[in-house]
PDB file of N, CA and C in Angstrom:
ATOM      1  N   UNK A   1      60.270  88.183 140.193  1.00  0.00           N
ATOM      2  CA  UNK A   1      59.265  87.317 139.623  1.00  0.00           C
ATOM      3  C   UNK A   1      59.034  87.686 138.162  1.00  0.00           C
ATOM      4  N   UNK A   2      58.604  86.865 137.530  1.00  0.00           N
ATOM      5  CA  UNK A   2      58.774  87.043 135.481  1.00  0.00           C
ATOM      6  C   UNK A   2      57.000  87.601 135.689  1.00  0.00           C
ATOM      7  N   UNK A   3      56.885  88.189 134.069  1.00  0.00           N
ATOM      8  CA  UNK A   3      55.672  88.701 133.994  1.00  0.00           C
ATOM      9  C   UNK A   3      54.723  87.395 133.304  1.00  0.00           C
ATOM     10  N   UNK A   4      53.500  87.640 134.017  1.00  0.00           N
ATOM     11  CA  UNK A   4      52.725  86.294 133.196  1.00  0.00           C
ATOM     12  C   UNK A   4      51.362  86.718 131.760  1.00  0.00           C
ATOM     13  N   UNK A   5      51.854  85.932 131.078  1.00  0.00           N
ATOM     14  CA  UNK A   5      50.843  86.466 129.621  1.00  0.00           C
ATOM     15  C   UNK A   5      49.340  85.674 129.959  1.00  0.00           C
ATOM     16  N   UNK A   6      48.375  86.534 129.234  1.00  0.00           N
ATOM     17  CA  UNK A   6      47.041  85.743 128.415  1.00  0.00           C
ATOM     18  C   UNK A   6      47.458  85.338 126.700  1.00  0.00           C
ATOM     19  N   UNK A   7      47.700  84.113 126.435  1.00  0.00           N
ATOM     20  CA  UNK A   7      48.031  84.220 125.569  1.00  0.00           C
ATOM     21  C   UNK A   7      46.927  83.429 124.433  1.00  0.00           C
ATOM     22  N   UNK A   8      47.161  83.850 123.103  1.00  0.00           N
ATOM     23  CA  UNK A   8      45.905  83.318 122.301  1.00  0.00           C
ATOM     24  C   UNK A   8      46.145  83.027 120.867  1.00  0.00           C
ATOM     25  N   UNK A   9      45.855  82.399 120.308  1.00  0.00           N
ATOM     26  CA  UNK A   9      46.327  82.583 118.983  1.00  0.00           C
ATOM     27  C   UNK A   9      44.699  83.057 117.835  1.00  0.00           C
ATOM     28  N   UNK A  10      45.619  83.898 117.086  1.00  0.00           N
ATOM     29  CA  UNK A  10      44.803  84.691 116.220  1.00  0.00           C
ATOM     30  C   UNK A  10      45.283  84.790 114.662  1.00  0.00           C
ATOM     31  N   UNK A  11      44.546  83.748 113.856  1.00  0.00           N
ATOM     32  CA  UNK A  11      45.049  83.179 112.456  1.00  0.00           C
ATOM     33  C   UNK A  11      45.919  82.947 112.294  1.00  0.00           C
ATOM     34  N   UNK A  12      46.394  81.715 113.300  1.00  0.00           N
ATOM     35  CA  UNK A  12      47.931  81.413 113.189  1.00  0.00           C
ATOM     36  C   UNK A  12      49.184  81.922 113.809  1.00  0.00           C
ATOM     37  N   UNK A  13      48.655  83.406 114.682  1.00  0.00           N
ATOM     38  CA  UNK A  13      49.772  83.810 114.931  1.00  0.00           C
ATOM     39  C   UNK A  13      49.176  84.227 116.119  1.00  0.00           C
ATOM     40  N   UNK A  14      50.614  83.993 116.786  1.00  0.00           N
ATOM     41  CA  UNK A  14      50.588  83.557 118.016  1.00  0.00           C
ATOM     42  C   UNK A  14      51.022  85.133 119.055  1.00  0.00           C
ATOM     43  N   UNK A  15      49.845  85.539 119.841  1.00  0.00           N
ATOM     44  CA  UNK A  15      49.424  86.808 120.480  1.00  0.00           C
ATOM     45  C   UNK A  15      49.791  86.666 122.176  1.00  0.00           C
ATOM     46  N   UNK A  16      49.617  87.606 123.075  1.00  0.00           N
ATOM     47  CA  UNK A  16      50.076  87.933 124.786  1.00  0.00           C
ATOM     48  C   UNK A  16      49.802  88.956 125.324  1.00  0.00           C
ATOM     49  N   UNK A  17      48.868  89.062 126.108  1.00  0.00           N
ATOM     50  CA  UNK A  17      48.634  90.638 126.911  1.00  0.00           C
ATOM     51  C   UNK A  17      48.829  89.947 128.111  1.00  0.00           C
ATOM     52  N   UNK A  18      49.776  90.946 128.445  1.00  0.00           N
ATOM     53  CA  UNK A  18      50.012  91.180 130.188  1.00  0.00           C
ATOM     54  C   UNK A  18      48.680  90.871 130.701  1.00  0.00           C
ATOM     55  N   UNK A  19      48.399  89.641 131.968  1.00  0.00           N
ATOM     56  CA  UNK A  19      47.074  89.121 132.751  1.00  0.00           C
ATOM     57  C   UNK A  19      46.826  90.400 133.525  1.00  0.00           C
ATOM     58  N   UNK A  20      47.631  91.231 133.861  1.00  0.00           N
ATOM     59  CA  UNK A  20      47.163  92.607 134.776  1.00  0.00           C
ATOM     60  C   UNK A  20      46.075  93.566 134.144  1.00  0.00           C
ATOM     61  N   UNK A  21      46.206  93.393 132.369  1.00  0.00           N
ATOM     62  CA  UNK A  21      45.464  94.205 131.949  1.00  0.00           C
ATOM     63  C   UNK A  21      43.844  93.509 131.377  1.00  0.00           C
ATOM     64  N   UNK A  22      44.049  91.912 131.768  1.00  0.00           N
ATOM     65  CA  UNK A  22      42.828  91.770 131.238  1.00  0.00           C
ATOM     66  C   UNK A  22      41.844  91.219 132.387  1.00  0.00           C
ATOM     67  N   UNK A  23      40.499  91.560 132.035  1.00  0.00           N
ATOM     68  CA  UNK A  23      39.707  91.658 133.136  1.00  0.00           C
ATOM     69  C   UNK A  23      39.132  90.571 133.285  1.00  0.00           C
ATOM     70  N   UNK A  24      38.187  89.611 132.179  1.00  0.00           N
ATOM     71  CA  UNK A  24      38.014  88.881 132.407  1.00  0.00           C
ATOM     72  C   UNK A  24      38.106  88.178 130.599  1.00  0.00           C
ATOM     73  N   UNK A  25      37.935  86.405 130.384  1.00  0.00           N
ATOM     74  CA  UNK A  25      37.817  86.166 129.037  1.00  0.00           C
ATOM     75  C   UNK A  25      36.221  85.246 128.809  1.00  0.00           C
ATOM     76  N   UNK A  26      35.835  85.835 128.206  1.00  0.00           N
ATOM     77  CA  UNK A  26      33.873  85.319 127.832  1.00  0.00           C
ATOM     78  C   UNK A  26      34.075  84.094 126.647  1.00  0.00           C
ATOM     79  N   UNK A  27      33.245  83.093 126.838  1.00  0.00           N
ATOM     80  CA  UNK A  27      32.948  82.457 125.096  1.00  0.00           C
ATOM     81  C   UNK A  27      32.180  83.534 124.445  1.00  0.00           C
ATOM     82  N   UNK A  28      31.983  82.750 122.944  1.00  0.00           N
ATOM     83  CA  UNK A  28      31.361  83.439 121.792  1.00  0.00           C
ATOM     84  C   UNK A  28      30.225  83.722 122.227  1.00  0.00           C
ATOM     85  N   UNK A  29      29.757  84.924 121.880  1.00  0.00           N
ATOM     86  CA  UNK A  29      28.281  84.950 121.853  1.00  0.00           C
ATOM     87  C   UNK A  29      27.463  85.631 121.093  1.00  0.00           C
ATOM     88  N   UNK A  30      26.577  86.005 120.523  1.00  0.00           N
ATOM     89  CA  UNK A  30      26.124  86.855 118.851  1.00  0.00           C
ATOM     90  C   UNK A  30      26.296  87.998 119.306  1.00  0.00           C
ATOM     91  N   UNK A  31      25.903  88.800 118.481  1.00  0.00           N
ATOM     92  CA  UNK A  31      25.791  90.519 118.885  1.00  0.00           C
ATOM     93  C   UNK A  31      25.299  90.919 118.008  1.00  0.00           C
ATOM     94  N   UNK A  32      24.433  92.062 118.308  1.00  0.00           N
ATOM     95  CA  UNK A  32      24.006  93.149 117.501  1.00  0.00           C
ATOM     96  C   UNK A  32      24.874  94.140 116.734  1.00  0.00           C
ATOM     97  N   UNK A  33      24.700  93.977 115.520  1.00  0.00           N
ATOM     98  CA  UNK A  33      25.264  95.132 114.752  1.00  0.00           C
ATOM     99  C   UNK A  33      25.140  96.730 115.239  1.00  0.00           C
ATOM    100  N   UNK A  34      26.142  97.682 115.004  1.00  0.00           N
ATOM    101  CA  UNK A  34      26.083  98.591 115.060  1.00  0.00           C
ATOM    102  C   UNK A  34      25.717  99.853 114.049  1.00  0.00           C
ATOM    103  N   UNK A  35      25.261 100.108 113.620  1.00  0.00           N
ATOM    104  CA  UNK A  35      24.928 100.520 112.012  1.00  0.00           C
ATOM    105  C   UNK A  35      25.833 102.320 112.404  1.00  0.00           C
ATOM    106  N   UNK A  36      26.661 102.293 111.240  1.00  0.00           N
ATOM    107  CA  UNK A  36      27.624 103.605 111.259  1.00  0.00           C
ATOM    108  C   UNK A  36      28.849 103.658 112.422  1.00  0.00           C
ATOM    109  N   UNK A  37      28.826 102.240 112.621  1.00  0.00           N
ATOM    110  CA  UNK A  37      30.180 102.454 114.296  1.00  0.00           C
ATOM    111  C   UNK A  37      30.953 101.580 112.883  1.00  0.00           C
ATOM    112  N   UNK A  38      32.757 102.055 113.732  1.00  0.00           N
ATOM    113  CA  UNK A  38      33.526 101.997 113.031  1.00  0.00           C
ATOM    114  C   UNK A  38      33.953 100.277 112.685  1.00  0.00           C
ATOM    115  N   UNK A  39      34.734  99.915 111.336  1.00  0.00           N
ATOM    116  CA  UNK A  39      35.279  98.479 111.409  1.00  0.00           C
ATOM    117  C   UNK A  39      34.827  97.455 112.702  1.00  0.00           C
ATOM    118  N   UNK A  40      35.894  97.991 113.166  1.00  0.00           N
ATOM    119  CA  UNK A  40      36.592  97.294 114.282  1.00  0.00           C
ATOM    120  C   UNK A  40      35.499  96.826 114.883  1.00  0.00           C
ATOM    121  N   UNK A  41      34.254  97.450 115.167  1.00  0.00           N
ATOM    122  CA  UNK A  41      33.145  97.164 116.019  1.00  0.00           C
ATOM    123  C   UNK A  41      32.453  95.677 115.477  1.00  0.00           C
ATOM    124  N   UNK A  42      32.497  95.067 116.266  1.00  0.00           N
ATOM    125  CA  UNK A  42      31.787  93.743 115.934  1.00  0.00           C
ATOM    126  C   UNK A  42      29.962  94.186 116.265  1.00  0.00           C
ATOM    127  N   UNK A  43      29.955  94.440 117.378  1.00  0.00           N
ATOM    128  CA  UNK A  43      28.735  94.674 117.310  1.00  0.00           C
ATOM    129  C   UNK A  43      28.587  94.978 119.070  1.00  0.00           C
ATOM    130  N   UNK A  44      27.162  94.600 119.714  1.00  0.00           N
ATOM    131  CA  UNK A  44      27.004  95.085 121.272  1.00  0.00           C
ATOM    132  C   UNK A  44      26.630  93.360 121.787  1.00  0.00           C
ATOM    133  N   UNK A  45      26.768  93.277 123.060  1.00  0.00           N
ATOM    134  CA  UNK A  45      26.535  91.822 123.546  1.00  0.00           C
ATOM    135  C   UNK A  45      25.885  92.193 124.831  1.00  0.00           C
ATOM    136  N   UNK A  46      25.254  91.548 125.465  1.00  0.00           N
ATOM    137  CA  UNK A  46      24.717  91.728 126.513  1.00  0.00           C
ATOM    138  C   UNK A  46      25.053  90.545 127.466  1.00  0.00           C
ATOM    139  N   UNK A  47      26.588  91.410 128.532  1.00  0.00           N
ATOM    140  CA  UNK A  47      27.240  90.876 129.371  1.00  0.00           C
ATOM    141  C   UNK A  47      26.293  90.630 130.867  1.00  0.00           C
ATOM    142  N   UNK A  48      25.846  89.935 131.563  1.00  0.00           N
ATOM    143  CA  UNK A  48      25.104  90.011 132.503  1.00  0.00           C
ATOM    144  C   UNK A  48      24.273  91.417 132.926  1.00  0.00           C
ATOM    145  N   UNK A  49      23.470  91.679 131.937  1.00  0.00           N
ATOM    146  CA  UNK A  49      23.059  92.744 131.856  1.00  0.00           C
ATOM    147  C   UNK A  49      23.954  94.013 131.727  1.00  0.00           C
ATOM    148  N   UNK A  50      24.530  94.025 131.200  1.00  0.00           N
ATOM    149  CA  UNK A  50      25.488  95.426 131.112  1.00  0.00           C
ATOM    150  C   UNK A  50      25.662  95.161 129.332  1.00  0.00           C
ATOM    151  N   UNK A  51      25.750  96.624 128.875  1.00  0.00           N
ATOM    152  CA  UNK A  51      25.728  96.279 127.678  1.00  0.00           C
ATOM    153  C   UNK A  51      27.231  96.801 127.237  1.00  0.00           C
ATOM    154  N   UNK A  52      27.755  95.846 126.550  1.00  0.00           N
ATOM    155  CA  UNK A  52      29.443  95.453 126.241  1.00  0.00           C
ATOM    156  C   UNK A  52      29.315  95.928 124.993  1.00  0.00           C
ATOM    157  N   UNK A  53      30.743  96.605 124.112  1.00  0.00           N
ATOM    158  CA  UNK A  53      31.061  96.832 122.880  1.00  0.00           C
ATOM    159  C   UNK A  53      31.865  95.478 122.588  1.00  0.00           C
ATOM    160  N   UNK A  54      31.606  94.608 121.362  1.00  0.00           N
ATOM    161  CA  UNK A  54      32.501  93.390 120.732  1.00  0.00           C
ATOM    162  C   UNK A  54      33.442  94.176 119.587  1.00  0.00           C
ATOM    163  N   UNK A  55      34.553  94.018 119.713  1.00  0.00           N
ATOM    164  CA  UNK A  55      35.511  94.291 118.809  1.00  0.00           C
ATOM    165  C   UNK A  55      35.816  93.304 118.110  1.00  0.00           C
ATOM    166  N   UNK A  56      36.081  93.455 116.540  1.00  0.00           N
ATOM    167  CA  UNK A  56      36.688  92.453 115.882  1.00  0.00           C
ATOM    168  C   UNK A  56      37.977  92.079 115.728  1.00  0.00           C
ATOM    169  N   UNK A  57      38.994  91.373 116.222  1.00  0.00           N
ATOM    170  CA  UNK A  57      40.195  91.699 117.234  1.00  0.00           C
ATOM    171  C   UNK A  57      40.968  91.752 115.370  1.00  0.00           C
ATOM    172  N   UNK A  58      40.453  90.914 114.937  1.00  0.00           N
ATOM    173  CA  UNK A  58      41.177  90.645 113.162  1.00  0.00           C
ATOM    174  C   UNK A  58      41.604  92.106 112.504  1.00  0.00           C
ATOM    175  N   UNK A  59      40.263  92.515 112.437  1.00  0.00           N
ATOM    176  CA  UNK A  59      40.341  93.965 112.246  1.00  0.00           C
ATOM    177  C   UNK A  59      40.695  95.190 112.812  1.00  0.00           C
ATOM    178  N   UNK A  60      41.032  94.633 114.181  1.00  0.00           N
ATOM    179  CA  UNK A  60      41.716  95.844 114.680  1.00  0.00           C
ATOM    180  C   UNK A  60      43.261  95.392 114.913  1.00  0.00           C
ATOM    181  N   UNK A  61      43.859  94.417 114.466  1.00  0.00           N
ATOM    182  CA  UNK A  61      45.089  94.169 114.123  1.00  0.00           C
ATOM    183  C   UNK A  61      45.545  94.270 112.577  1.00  0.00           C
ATOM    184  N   UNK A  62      44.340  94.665 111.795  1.00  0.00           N
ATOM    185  CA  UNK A  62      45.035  94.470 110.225  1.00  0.00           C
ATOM    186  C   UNK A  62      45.024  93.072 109.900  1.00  0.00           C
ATOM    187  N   UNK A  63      44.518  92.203 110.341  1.00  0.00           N
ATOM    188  CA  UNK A  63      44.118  91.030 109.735  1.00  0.00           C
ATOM    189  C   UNK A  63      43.164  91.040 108.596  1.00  0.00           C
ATOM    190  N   UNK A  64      42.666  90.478 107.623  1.00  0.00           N
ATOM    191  CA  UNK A  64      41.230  89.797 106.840  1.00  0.00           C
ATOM    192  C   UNK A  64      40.393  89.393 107.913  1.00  0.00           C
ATOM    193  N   UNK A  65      39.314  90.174 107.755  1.00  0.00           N
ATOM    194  CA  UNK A  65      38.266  89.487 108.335  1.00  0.00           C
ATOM    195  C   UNK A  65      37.758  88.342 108.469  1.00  0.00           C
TER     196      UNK A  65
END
């Protein structure tokens, strides 16, 4: 059997993670800044009560923000 992607595009260019590794996919939603957490950190979101780290996927590929 072939392997199956999540696939997405991200400024044009066209991205795939193995579906085994992803858990679930959310819409947008705001977040709180992190004050002194690194780049990449978009900020915190509040996933059905659990509190989630947002990554900025741009920036953690070397994209422009």
């Amino acid at each position: 059997m072939g392997r199956q992607f999540a696939t997405f595009l991200l400024d044009g260019l066209y991205f795939g993670i193995d579906v085994r590794q992803v858990q679930e996919v959310i819409r947008y939603q705001p977040s709180t800044p992190v004050p002194l957490a690194p780049a990449v950190v978009h900020g915190l979101i509040n996933l059905r009560g659990q509190i989630v780290t947002a990554i900025d996927l741009r920036r953690r590929v070397g994209l422009t923000a």
